[in-house]
N, C-alpha and C. Protein backbone atom coordinates (compact mmCIF):
# COMPACT_ATOMS: atom_id res chain seq x y z
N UNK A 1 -18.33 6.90 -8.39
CA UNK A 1 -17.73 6.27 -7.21
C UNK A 1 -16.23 6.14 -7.45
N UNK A 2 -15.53 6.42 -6.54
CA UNK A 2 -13.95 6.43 -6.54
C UNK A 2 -13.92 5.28 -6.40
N UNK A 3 -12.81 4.19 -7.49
CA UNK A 3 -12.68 3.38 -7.16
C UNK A 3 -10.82 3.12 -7.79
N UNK A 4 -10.31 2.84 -6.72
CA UNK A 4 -8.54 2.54 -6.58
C UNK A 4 -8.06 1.51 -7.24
N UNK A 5 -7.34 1.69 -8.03
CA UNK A 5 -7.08 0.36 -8.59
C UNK A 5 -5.67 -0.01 -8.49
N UNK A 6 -5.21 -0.79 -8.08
CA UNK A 6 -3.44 -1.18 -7.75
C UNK A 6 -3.09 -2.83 -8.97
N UNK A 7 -1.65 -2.02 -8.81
CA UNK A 7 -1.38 -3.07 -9.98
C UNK A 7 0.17 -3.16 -9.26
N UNK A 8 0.81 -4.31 -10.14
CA UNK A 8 2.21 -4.99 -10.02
C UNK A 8 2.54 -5.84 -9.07
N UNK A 9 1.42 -6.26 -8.77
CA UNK A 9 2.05 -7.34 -7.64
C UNK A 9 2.15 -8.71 -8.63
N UNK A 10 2.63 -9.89 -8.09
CA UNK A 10 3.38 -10.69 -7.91
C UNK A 10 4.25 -11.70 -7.56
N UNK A 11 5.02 -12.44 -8.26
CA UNK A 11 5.73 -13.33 -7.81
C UNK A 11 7.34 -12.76 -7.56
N UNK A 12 7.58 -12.98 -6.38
CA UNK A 12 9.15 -12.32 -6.26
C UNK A 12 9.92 -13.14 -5.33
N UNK A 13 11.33 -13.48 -5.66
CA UNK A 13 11.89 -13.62 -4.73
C UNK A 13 12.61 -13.46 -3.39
N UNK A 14 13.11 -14.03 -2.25
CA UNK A 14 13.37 -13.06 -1.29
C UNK A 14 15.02 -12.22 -1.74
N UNK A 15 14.73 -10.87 -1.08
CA UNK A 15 15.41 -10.22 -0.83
C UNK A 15 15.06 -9.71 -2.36
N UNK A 16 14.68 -9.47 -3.07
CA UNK A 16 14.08 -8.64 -4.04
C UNK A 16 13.07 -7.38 -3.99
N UNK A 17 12.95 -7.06 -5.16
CA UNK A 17 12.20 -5.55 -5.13
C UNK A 17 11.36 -5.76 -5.71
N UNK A 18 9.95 -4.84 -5.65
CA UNK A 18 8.88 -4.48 -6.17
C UNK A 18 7.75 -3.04 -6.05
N UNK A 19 7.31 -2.81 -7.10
CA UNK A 19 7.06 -1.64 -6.81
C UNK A 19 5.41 -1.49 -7.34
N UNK A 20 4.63 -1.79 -6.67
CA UNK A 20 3.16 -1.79 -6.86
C UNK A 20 2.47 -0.41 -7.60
N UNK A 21 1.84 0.10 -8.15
CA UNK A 21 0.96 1.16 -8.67
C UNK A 21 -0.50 1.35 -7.81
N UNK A 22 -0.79 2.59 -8.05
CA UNK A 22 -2.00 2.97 -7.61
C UNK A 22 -2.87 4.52 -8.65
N UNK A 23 -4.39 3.73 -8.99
CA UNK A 23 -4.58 5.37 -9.51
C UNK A 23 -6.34 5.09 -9.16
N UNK A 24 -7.31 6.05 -9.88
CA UNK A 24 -8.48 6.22 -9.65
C UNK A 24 -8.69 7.24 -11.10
N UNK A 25 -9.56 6.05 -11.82
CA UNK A 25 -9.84 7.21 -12.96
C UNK A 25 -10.59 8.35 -12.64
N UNK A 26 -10.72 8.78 -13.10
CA UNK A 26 -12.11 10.17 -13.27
C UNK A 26 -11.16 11.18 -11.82
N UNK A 27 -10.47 10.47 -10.76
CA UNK A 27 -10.43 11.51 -9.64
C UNK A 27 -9.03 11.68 -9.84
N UNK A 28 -8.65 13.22 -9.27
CA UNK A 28 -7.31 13.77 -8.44
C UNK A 28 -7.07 12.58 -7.54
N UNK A 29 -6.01 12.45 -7.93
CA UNK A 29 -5.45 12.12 -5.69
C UNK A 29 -4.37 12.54 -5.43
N UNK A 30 -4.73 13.73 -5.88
CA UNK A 30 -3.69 15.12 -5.54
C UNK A 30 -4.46 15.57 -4.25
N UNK A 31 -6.11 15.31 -4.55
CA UNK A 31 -7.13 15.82 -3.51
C UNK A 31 -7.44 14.93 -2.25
N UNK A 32 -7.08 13.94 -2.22
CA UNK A 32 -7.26 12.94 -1.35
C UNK A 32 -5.90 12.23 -0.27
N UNK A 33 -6.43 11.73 0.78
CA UNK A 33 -5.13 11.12 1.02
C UNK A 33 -5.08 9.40 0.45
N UNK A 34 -3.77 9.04 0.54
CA UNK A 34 -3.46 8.09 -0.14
C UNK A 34 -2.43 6.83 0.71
N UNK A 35 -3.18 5.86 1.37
CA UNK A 35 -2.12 4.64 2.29
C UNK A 35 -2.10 3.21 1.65
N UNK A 36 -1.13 2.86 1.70
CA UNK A 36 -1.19 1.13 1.18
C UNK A 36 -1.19 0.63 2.59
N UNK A 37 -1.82 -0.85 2.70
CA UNK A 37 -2.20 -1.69 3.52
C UNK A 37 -1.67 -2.96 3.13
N UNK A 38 -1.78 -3.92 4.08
CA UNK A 38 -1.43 -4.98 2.78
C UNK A 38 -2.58 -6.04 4.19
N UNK A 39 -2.90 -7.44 3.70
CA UNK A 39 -3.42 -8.65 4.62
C UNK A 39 -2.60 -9.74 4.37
N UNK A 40 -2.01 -10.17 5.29
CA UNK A 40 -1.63 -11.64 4.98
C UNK A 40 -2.79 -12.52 5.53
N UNK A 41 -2.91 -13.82 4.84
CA UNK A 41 -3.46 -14.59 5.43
C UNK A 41 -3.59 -15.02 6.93
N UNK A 42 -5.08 -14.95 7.39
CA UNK A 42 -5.11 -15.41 9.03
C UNK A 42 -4.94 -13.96 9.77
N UNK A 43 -4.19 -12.63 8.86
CA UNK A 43 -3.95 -11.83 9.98
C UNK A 43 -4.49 -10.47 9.50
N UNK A 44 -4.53 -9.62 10.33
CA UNK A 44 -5.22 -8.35 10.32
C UNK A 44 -4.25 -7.33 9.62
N UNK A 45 -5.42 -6.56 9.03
CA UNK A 45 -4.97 -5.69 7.52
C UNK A 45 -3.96 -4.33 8.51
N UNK A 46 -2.82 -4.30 7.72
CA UNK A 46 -2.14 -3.26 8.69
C UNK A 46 -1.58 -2.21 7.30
N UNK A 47 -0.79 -0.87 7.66
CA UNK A 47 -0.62 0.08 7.29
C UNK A 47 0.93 -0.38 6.79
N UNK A 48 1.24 0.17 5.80
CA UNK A 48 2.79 -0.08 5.11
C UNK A 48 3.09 1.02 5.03
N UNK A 49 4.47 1.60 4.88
CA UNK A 49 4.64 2.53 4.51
C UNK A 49 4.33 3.79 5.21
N UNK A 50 3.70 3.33 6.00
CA UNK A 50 2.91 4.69 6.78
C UNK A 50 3.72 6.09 7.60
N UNK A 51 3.88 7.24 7.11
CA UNK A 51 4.20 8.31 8.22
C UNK A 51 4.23 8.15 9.64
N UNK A 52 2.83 8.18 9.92
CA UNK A 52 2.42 8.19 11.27
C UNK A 52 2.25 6.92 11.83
N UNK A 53 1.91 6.70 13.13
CA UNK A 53 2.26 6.03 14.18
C UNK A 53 1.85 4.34 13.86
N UNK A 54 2.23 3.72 14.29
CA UNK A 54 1.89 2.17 13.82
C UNK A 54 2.45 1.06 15.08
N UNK A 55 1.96 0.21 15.26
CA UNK A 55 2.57 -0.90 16.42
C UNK A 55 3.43 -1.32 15.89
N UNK A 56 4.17 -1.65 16.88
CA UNK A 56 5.58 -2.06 16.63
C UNK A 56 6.00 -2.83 15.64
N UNK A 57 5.25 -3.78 15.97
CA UNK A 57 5.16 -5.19 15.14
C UNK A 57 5.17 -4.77 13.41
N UNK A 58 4.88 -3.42 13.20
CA UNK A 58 4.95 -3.12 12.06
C UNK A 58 6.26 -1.78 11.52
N UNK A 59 7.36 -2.29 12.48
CA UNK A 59 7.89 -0.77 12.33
C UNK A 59 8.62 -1.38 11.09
N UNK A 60 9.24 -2.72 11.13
CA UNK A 60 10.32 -3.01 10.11
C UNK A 60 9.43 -2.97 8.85
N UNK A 61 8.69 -3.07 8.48
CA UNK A 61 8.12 -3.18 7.01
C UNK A 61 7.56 -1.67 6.77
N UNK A 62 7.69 -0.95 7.46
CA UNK A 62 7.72 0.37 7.38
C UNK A 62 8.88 1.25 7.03
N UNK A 63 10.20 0.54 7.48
CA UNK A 63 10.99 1.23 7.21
C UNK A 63 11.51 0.21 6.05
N UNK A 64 11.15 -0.92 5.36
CA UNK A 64 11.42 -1.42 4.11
C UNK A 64 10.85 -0.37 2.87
N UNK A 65 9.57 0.03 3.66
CA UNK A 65 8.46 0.16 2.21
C UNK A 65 8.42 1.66 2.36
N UNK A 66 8.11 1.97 1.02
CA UNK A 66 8.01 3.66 0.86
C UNK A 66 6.96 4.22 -0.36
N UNK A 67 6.31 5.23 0.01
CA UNK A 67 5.76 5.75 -1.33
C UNK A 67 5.68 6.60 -1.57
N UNK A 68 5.75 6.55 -3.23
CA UNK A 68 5.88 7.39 -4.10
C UNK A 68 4.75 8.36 -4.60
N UNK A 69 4.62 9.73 -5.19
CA UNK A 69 3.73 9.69 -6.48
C UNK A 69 3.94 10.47 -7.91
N UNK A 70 3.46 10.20 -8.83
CA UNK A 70 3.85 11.28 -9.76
C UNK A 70 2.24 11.55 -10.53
N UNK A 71 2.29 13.06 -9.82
CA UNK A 71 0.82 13.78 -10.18
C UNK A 71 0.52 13.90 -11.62
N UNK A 72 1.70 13.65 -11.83
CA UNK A 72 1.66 14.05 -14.03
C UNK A 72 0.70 13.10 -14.44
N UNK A 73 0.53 11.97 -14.21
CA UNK A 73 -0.10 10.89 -14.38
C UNK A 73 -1.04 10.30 -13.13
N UNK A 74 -1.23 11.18 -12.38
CA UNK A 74 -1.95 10.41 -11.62
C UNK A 74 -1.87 9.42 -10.86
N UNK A 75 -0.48 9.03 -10.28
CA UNK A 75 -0.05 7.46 -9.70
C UNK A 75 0.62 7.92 -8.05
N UNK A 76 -0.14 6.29 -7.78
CA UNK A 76 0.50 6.72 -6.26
C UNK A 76 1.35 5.12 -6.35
N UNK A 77 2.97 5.47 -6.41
CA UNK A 77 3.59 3.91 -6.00
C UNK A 77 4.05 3.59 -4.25
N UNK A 78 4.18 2.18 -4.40
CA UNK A 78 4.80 1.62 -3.39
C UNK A 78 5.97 1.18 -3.58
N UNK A 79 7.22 1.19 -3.01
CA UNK A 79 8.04 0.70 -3.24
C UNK A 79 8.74 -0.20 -1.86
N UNK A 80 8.75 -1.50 -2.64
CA UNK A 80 9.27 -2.60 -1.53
C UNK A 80 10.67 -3.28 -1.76
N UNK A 81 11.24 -3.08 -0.97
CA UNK A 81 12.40 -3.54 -1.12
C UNK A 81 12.95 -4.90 -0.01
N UNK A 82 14.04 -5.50 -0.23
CA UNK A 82 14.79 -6.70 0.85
C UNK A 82 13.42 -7.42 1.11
N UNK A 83 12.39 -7.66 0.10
CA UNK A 83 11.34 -8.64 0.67
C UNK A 83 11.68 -9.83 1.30
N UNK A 84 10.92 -10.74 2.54
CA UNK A 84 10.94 -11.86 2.41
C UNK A 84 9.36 -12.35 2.57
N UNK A 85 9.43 -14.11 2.95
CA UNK A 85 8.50 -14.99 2.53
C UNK A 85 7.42 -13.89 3.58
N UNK A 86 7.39 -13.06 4.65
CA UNK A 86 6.46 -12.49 5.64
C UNK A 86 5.94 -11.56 5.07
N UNK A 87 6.46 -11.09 4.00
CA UNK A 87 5.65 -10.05 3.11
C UNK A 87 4.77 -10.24 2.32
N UNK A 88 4.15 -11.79 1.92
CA UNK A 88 3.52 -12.49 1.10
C UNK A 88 2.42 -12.04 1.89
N UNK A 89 1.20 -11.25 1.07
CA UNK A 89 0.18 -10.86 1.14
C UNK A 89 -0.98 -10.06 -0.02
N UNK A 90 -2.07 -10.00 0.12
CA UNK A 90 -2.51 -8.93 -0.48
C UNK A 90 -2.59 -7.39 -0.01
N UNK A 91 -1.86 -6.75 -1.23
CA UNK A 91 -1.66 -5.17 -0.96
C UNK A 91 -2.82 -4.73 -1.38
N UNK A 92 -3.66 -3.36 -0.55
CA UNK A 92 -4.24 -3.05 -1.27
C UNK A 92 -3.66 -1.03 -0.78
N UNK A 93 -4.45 -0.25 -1.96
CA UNK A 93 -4.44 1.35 -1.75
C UNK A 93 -5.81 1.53 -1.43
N UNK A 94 -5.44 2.22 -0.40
CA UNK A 94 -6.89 3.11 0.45
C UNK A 94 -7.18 4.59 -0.18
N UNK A 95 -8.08 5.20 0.07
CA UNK A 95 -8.09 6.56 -0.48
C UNK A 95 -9.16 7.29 0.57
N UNK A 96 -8.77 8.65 1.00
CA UNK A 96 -9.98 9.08 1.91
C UNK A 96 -9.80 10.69 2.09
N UNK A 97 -10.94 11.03 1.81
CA UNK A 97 -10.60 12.54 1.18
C UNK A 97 -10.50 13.32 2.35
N UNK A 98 -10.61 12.67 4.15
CA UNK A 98 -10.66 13.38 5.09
C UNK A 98 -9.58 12.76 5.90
N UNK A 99 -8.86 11.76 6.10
CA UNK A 99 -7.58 11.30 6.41
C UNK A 99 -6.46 11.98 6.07
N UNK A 100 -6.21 12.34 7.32
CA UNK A 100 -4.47 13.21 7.48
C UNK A 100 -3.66 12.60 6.77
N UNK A 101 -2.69 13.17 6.14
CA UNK A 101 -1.61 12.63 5.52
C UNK A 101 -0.57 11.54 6.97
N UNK A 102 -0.34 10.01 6.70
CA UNK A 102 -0.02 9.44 7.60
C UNK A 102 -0.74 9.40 8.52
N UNK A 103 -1.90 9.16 8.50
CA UNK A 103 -3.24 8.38 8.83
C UNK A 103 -2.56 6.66 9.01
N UNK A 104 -2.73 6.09 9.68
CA UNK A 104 -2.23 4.18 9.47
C UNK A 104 -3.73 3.84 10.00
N UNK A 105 -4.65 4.62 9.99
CA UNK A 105 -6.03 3.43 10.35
C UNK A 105 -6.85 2.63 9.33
N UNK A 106 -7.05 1.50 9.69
CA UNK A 106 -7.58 1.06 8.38
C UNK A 106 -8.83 1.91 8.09
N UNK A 107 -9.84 1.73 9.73
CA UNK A 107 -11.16 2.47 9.63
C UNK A 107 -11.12 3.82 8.93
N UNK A 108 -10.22 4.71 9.19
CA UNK A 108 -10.64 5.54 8.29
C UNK A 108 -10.46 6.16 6.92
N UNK A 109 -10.11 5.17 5.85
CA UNK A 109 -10.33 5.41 4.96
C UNK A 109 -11.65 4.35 4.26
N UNK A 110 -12.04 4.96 3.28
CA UNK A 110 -13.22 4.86 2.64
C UNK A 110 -13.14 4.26 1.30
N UNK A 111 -12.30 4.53 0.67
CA UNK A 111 -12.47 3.70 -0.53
C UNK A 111 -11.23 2.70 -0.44
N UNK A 112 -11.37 1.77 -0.89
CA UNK A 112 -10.33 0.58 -1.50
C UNK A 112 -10.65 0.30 -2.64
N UNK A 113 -8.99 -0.02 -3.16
CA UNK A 113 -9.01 -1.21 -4.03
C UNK A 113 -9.07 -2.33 -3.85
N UNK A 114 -9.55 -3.22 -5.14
CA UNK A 114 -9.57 -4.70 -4.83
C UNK A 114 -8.54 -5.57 -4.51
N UNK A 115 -7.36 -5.03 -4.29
CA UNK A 115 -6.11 -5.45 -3.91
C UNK A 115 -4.93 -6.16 -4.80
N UNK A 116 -4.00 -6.02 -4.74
CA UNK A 116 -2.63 -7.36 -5.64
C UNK A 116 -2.26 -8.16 -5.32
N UNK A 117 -2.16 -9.38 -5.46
CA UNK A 117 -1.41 -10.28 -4.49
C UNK A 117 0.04 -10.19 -4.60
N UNK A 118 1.16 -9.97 -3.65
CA UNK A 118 2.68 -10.32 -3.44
C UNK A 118 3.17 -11.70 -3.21
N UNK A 119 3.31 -12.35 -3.75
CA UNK A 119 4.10 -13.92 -3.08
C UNK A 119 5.37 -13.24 -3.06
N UNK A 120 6.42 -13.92 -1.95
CA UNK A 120 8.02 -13.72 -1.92
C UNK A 120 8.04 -15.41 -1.46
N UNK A 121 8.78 -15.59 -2.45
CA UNK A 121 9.52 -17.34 -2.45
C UNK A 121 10.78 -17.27 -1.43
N UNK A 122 11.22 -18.29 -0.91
CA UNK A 122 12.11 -18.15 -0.49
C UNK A 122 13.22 -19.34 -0.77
């Protein structure tokens, strides 16, 4: 079973950086596609970072956040930058071996990780 595992989250302050990890032992995800999500409390799990299309409400943390990967090792990063206290959530990496690259649905990916938590203090 593919299972995602994300790391580096944390305690950060605002307007600071962070840069989360993502991998899956045993699998490529050279072969798969690959989206971070994140949940804040009370609210519905949305797409970060994402290529493709997303509600509005999510364009600015889209154009904060970006990701990375380096196939040498197997890693898919996130990189977050100018955080503030609204970014405080759990991140997690999705994985789905039939999701278009810039896919933002949650439904269709299939595997998750158990997620990181982000605090941003302010």
């Amino acid at each position: 079973q593919l299972r995602p595992v994300e790391s580096g989250g944390g305690l950060v302050q605002a307007g600071g950086s962070l840069t989360l990890s993502c991998t899956a032992s045993g699998y490529n995800l050279d072969h798969y596609t690959i989206q971070w999500f994140r949940q804040a409390s009370g609210k519905e799990r949305e797409a970060v970072a994402c290529k493709g299309h997303v509600a509005e409400s999510s364009v600015d943390v889209n154009s904060r956040f970006t990701m990375s990967r380096d196939n040498a090792v197997n890693m898919r990063y996130l990189h977050m930058r100018n955080l503030t206290p609204e970014d405080t959530a759990v991140y997690y990496c999705a994985v789905d071996f039939y999701a278009d690259d810039g896919n933002c649905n949650v439904a269709d990916y299939y595997y998750w990780g158990q997620g990181t938590q982000v605090t941003v203090s302010s």
